[in-house]
C-alpha atoms as a PDB file:
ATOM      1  CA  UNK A   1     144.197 146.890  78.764  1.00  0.00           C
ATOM      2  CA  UNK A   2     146.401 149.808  78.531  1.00  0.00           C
ATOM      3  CA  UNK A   3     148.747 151.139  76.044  1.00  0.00           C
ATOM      4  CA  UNK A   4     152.557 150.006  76.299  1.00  0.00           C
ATOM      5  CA  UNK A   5     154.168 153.415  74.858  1.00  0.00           C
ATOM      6  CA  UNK A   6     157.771 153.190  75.098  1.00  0.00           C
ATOM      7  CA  UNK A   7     158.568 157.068  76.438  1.00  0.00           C
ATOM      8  CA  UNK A   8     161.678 157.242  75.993  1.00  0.00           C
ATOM      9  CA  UNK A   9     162.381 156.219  72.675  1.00  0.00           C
ATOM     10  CA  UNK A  10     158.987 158.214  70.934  1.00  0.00           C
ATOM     11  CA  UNK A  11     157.194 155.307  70.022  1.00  0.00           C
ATOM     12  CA  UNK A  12     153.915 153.883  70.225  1.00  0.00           C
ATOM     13  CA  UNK A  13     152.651 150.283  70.590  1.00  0.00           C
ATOM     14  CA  UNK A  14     150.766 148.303  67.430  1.00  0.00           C
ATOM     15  CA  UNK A  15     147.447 148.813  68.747  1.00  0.00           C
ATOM     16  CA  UNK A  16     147.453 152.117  69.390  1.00  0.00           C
ATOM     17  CA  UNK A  17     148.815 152.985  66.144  1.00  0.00           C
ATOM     18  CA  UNK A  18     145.912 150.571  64.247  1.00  0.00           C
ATOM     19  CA  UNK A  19     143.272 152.892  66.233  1.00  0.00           C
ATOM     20  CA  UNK A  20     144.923 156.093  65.251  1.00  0.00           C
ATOM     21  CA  UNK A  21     145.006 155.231  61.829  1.00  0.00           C
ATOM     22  CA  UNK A  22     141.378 154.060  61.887  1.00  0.00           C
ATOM     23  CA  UNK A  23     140.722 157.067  63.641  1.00  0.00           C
ATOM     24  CA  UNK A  24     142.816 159.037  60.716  1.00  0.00           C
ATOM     25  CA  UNK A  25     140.654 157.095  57.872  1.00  0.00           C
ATOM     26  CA  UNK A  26     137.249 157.841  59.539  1.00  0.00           C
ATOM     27  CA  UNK A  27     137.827 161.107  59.741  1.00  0.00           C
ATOM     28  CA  UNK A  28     139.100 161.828  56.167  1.00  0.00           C
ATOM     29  CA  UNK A  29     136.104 159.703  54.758  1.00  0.00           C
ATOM     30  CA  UNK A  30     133.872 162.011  56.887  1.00  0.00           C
ATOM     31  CA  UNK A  31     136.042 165.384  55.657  1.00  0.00           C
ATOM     32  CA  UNK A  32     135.388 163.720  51.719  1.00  0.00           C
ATOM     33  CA  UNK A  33     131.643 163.788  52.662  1.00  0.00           C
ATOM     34  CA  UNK A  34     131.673 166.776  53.487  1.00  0.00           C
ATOM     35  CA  UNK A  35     133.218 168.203  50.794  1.00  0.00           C
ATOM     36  CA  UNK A  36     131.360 166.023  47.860  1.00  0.00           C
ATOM     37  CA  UNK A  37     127.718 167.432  49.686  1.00  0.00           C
ATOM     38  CA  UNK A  38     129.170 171.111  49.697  1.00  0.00           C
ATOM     39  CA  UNK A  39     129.924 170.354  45.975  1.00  0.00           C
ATOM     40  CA  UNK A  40     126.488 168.927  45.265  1.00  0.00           C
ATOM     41  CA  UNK A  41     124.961 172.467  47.033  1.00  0.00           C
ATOM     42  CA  UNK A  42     126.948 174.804  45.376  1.00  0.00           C
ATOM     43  CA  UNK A  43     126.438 172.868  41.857  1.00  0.00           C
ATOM     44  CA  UNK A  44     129.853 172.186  41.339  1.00  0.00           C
ATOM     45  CA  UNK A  45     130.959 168.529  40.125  1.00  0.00           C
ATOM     46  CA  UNK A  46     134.285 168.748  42.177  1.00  0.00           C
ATOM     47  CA  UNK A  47     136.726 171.390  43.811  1.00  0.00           C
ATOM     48  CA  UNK A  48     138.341 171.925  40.523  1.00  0.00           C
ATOM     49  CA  UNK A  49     135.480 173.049  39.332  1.00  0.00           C
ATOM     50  CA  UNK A  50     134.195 175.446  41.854  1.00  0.00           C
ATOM     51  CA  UNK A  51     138.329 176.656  41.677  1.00  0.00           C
ATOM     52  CA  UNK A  52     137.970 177.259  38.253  1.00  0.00           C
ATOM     53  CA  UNK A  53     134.757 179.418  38.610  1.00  0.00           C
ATOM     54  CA  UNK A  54     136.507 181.318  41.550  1.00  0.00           C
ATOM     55  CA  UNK A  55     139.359 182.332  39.394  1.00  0.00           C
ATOM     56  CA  UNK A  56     136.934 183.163  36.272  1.00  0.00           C
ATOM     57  CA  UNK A  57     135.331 185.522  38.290  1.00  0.00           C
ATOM     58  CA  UNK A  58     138.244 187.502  40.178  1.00  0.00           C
ATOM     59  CA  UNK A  59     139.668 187.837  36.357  1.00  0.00           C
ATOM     60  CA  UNK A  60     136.483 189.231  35.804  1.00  0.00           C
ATOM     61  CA  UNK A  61     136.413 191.781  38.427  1.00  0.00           C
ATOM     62  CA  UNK A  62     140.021 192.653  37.539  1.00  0.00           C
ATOM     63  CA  UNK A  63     139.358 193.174  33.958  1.00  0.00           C
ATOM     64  CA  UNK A  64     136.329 195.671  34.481  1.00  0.00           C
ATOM     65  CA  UNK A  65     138.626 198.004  37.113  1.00  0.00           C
END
């Protein structure tokens, strides 16, 4: 069964578009995993958090120069 892309005009068949978007959604569940056990290591509840911290501390180091 192969895929019926249409070359000239750019395009791509149904199927192959349904696995590229399952594809897409596996790997941005994976990429939220990722990011919600780097939160739970660093201590940080979200990205916004850690962010915030980031930021708190360059002012930090800017204010003591």
């Amino acid at each position: 069964m192969g895929c019926e892309h249409d070359n000239k005009k750019r395009t791509i068949c149904v199927y192959c578009y349904q696995q590229l978007r399952a594809e897409h959604t596996r790997y941005k569940r994976a990429l939220e995993k990722i990011k919600n056990i780097g939160n739970q290591l660093t201590g940080y509840d979200s990205d916004w958090d850690r962010d915030r911290a980031v930021d708190t501390a360059e002012e930090a180091l800017k204010s003591k120069e």
